[in-house]
PDB file of N, CA and C in Angstrom:
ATOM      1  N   UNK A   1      18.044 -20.111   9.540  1.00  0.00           N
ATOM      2  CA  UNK A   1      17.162 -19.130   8.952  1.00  0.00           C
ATOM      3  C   UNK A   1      17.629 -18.825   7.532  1.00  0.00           C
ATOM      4  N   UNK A   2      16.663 -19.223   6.537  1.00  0.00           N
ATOM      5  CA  UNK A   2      17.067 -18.650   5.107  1.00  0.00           C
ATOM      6  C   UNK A   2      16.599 -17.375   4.650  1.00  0.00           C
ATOM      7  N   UNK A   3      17.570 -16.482   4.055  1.00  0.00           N
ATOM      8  CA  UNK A   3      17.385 -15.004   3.443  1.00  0.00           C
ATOM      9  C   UNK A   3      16.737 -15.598   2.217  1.00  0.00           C
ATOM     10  N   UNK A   4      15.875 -14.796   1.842  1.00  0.00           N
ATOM     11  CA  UNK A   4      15.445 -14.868   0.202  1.00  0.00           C
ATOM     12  C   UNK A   4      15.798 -13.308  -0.333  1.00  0.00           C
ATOM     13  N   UNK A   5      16.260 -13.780  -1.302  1.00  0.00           N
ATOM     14  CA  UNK A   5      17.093 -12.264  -2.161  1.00  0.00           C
ATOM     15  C   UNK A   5      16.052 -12.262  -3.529  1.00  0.00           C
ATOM     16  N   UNK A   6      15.659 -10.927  -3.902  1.00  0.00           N
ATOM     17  CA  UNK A   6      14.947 -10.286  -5.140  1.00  0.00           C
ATOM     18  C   UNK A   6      15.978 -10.748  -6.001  1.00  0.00           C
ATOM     19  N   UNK A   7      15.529 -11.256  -7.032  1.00  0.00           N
ATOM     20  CA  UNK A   7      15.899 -11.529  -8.527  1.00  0.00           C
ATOM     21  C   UNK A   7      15.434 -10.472  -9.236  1.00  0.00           C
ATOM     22  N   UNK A   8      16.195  -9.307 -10.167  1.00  0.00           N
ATOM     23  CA  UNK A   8      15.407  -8.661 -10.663  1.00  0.00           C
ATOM     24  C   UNK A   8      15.471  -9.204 -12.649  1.00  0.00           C
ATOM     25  N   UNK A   9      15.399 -10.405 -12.434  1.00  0.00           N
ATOM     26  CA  UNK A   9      15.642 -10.959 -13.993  1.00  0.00           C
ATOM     27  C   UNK A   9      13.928 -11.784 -13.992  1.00  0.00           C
ATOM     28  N   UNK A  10      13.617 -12.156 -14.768  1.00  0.00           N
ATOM     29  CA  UNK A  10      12.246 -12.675 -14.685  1.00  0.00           C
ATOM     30  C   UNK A  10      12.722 -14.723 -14.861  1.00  0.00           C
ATOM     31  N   UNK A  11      11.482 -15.253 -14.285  1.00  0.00           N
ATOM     32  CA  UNK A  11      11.874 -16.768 -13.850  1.00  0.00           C
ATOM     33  C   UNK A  11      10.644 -17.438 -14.412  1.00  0.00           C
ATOM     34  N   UNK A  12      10.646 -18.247 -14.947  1.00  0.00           N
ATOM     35  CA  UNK A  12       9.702 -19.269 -15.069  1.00  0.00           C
ATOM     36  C   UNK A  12       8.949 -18.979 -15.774  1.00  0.00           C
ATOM     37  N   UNK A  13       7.751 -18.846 -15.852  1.00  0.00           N
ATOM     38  CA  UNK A  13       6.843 -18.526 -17.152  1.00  0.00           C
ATOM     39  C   UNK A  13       6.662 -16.987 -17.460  1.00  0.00           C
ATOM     40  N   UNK A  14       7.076 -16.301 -16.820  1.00  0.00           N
ATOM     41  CA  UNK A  14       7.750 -14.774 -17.056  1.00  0.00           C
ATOM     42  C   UNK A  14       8.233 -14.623 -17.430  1.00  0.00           C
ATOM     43  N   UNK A  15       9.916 -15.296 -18.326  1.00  0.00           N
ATOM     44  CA  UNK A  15      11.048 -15.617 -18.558  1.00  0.00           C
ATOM     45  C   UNK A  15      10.775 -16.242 -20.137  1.00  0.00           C
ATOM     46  N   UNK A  16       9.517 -16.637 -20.545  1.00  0.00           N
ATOM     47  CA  UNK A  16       9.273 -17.563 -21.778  1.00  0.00           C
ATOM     48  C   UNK A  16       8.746 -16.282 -22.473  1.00  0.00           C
ATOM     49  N   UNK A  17       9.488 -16.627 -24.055  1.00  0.00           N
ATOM     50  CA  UNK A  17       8.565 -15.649 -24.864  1.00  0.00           C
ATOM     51  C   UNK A  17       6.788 -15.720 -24.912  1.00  0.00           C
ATOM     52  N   UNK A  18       6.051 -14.375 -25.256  1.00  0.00           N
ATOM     53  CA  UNK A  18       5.514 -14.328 -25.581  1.00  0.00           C
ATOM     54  C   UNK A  18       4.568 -15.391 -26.188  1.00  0.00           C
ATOM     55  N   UNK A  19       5.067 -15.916 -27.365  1.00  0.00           N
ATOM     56  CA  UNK A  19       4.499 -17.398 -28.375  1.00  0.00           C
ATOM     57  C   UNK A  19       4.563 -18.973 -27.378  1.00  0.00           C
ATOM     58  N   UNK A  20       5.296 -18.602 -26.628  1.00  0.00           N
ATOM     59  CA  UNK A  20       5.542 -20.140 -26.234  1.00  0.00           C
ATOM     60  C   UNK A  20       4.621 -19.814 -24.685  1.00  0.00           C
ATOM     61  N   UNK A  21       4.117 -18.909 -24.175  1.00  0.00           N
ATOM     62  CA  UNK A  21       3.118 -18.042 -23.190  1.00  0.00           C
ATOM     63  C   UNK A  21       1.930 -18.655 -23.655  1.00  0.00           C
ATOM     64  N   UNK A  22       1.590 -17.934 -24.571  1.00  0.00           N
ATOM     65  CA  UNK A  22       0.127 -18.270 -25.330  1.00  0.00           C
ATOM     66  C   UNK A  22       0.088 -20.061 -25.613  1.00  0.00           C
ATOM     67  N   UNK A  23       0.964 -20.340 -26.231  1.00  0.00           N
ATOM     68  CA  UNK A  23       0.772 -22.224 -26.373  1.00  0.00           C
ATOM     69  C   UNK A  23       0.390 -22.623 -25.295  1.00  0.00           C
ATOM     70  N   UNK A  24       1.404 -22.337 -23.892  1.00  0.00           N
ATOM     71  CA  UNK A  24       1.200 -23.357 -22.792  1.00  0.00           C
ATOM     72  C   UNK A  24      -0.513 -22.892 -22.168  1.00  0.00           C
ATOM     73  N   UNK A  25      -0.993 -21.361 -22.173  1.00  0.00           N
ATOM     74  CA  UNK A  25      -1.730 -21.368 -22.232  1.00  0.00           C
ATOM     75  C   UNK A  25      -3.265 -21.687 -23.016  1.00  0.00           C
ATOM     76  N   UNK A  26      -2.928 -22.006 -24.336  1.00  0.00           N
ATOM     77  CA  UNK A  26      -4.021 -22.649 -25.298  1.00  0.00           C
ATOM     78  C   UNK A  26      -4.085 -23.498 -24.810  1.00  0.00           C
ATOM     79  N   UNK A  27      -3.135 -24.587 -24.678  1.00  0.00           N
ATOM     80  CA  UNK A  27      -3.294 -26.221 -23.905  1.00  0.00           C
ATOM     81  C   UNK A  27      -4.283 -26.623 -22.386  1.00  0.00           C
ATOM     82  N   UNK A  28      -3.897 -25.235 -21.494  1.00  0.00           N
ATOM     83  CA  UNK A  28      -4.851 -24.868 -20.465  1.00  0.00           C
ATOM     84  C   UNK A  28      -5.907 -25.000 -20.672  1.00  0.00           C
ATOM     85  N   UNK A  29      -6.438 -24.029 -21.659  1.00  0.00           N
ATOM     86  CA  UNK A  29      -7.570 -23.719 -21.711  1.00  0.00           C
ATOM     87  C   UNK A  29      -8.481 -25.194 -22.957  1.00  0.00           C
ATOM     88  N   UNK A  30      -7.727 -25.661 -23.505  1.00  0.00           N
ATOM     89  CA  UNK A  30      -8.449 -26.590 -24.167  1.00  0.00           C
ATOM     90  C   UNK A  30      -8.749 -27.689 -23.598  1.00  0.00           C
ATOM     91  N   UNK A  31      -8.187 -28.138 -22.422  1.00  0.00           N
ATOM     92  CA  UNK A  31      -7.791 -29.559 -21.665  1.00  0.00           C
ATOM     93  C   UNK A  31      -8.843 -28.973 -20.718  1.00  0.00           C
ATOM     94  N   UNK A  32      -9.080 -27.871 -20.392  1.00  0.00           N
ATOM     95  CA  UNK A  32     -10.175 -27.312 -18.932  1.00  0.00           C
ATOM     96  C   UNK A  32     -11.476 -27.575 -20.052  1.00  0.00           C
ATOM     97  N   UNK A  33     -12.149 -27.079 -21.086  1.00  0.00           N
ATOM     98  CA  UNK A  33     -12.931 -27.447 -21.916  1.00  0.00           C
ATOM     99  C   UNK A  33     -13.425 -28.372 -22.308  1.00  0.00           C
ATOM    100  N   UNK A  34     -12.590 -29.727 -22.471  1.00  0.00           N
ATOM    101  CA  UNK A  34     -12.422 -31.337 -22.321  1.00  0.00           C
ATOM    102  C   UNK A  34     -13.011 -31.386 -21.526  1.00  0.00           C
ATOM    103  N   UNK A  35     -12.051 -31.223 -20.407  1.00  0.00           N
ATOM    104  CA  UNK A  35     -12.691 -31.840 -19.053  1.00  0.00           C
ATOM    105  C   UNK A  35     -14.213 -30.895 -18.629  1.00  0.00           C
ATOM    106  N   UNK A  36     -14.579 -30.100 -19.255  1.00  0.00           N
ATOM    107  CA  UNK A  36     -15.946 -29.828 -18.703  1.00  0.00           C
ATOM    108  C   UNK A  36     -15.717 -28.905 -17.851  1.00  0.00           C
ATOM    109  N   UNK A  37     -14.665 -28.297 -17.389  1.00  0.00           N
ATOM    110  CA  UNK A  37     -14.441 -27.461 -16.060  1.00  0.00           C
ATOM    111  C   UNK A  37     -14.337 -25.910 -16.719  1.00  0.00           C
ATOM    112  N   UNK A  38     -14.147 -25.429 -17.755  1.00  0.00           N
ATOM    113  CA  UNK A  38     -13.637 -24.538 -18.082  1.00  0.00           C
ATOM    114  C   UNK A  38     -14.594 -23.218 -17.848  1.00  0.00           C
ATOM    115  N   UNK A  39     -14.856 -21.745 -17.907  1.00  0.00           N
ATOM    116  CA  UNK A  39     -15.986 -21.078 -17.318  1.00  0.00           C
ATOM    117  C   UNK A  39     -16.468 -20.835 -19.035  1.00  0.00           C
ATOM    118  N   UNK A  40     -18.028 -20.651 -19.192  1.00  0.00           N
ATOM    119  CA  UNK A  40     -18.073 -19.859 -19.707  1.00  0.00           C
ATOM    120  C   UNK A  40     -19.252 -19.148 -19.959  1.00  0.00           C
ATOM    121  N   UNK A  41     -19.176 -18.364 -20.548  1.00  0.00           N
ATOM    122  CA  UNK A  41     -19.751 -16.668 -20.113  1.00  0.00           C
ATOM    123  C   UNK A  41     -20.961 -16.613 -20.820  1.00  0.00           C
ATOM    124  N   UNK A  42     -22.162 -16.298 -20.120  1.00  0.00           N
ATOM    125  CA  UNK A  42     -23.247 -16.316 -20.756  1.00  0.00           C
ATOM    126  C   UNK A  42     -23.189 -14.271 -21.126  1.00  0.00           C
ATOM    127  N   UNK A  43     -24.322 -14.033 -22.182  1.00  0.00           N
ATOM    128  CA  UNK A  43     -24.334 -12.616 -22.544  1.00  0.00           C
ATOM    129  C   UNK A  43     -24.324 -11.535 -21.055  1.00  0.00           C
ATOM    130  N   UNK A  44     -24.822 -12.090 -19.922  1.00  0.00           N
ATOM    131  CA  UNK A  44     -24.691 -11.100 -19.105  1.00  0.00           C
ATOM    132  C   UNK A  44     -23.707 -10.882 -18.125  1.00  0.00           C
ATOM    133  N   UNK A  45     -23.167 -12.387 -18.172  1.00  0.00           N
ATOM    134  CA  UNK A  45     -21.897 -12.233 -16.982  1.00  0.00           C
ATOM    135  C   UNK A  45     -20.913 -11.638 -17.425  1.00  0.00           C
ATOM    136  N   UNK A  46     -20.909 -12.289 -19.373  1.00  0.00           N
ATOM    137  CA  UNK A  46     -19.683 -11.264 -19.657  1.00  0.00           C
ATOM    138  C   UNK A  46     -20.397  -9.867 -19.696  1.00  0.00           C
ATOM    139  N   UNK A  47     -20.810  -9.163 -19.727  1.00  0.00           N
ATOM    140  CA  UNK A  47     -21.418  -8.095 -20.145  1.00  0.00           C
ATOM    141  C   UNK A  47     -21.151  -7.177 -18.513  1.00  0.00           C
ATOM    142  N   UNK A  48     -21.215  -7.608 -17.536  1.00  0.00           N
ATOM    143  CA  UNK A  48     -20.887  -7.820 -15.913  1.00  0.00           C
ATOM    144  C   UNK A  48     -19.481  -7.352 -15.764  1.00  0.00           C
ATOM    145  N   UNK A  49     -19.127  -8.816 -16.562  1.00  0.00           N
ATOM    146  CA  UNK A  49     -17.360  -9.047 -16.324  1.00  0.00           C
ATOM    147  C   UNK A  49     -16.237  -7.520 -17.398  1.00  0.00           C
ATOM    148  N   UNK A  50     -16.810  -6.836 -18.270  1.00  0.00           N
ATOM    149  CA  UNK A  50     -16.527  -6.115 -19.491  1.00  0.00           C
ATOM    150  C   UNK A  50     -16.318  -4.780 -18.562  1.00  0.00           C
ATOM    151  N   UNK A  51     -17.781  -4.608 -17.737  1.00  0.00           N
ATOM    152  CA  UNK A  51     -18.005  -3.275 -17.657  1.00  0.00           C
ATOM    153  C   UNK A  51     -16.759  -2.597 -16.280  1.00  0.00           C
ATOM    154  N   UNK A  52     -16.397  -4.401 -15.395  1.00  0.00           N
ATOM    155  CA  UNK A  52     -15.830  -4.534 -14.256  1.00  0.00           C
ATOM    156  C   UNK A  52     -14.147  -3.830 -14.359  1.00  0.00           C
ATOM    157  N   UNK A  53     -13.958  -3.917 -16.036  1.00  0.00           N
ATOM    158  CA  UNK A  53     -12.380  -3.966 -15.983  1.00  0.00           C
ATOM    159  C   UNK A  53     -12.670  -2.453 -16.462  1.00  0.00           C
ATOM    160  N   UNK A  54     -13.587  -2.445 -17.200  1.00  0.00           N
ATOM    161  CA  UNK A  54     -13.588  -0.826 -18.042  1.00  0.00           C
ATOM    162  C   UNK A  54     -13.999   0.156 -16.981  1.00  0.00           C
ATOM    163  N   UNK A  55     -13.885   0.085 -15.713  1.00  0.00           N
ATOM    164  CA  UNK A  55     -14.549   0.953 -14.437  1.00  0.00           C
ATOM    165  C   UNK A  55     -13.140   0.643 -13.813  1.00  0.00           C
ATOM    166  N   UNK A  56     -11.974  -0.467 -13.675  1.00  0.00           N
ATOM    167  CA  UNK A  56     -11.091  -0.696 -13.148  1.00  0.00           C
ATOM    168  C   UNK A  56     -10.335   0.058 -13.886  1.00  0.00           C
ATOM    169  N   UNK A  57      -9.775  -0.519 -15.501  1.00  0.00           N
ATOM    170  CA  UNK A  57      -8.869   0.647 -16.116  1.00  0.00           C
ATOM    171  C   UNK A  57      -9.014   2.090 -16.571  1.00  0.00           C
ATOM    172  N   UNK A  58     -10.583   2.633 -15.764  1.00  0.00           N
ATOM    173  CA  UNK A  58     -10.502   4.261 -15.926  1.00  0.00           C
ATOM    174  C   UNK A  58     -10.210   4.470 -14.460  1.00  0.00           C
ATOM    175  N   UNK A  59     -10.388   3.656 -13.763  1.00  0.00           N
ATOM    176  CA  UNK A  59      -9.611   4.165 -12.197  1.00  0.00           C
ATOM    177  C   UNK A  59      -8.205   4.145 -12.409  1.00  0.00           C
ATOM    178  N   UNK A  60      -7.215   3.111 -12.742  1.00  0.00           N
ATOM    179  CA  UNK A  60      -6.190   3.201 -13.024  1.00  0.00           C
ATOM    180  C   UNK A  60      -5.519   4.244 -14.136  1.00  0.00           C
ATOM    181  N   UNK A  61      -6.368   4.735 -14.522  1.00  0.00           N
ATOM    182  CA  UNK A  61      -6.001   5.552 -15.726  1.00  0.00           C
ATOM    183  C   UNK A  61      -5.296   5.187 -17.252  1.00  0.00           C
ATOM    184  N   UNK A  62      -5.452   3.677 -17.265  1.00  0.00           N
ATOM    185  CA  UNK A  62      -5.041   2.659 -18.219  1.00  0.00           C
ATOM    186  C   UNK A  62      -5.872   2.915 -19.048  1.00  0.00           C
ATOM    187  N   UNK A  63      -7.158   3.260 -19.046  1.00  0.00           N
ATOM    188  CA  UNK A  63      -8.299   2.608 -20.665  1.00  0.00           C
ATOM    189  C   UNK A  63      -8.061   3.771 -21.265  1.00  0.00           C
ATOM    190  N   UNK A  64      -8.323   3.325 -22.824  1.00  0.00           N
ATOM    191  CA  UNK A  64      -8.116   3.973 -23.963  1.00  0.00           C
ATOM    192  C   UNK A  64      -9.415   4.686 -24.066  1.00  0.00           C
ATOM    193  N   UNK A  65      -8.974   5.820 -23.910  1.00  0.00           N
ATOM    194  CA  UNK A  65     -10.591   7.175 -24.646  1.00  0.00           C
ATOM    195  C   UNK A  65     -10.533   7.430 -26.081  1.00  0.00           C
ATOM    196  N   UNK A  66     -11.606   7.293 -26.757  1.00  0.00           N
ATOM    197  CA  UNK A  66     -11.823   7.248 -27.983  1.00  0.00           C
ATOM    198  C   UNK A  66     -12.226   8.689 -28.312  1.00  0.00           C
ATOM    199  N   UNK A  67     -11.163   8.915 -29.327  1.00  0.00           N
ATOM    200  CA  UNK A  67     -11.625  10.322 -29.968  1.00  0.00           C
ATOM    201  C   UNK A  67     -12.951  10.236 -30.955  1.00  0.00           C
ATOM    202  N   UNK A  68     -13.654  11.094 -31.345  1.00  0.00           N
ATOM    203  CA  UNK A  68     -14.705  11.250 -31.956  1.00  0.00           C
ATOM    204  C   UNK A  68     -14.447  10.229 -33.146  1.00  0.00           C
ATOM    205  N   UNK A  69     -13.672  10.417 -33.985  1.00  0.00           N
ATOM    206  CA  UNK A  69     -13.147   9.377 -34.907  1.00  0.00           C
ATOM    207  C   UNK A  69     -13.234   7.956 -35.095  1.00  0.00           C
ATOM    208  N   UNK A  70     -12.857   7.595 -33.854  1.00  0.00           N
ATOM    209  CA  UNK A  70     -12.211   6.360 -33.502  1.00  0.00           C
ATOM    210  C   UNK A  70     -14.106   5.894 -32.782  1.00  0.00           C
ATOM    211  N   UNK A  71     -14.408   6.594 -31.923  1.00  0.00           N
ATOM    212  CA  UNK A  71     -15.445   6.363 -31.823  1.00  0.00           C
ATOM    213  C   UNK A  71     -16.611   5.823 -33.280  1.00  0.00           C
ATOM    214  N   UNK A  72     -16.541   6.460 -34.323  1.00  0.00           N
ATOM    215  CA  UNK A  72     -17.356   6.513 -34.810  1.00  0.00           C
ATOM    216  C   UNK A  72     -17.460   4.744 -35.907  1.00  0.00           C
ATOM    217  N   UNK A  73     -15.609   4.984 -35.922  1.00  0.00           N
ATOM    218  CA  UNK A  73     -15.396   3.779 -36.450  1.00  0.00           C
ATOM    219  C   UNK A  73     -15.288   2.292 -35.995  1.00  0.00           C
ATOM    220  N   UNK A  74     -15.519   2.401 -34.247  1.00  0.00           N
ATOM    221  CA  UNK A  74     -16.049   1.709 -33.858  1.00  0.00           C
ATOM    222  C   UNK A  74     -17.473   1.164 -34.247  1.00  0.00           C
ATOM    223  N   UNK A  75     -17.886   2.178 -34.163  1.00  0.00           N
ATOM    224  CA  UNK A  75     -19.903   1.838 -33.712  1.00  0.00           C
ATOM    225  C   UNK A  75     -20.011   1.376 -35.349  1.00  0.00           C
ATOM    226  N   UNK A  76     -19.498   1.564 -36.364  1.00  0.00           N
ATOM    227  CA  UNK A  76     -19.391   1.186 -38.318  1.00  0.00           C
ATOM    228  C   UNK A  76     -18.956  -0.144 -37.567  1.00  0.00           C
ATOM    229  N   UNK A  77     -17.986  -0.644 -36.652  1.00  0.00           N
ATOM    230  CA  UNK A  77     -17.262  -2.024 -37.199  1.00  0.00           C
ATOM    231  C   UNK A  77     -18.755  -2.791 -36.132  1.00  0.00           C
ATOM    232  N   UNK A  78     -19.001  -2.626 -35.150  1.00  0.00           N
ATOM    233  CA  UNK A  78     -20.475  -3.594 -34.260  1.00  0.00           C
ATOM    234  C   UNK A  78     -21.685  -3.458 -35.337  1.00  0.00           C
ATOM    235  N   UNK A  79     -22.257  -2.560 -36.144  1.00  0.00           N
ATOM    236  CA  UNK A  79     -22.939  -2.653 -36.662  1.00  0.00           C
ATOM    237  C   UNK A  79     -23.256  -3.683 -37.942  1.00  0.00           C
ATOM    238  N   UNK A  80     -21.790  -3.749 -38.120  1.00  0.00           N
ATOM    239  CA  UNK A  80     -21.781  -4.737 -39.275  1.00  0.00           C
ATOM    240  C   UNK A  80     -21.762  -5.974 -39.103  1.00  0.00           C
ATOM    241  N   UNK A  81     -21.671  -6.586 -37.553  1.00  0.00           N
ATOM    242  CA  UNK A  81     -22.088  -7.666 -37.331  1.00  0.00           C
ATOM    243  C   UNK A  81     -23.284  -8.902 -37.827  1.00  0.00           C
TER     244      UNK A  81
END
């Protein structure tokens, strides 16, 4: 019978900086694109998929509330699209 013991140090792609995170993941995502497999998001699924996390991180109490300010300088930066 083997014990498995908690590591509390991080391993494997947990363990890689940041920069070298994002590379192995660019390569993912460009090689899934190639091959035709990769998802992607028409205006409503993402629009679906947006509202899914922003209803998840106000349950968690994670999402950022916009002060009047910040609000405003939002809706200036979409408009200028």
């Amino acid at each position: 019978m083997m014990v498995q013991t908690q590591s509390s140090s991080p391993r494997g792609f947990a363990a890689m900086s940041a920069e070298k995170q994002r590379k192995i993941a660019s390569m993912g995502g460009k090689a899934a694109h190639a091959k035709g497999t990769a998802h992607e998001f028409d205006s409503k699924s993402a629009r679906i998929a947006g509202k899914k996390g922003g209803q998840a991180a106000h349950a968690k109490g994670t999402a950022h509330v916009f002060n009047s300010q910040e609000a405003r300088l939002a809706g200036l930066k979409s408009s200028k699209r």
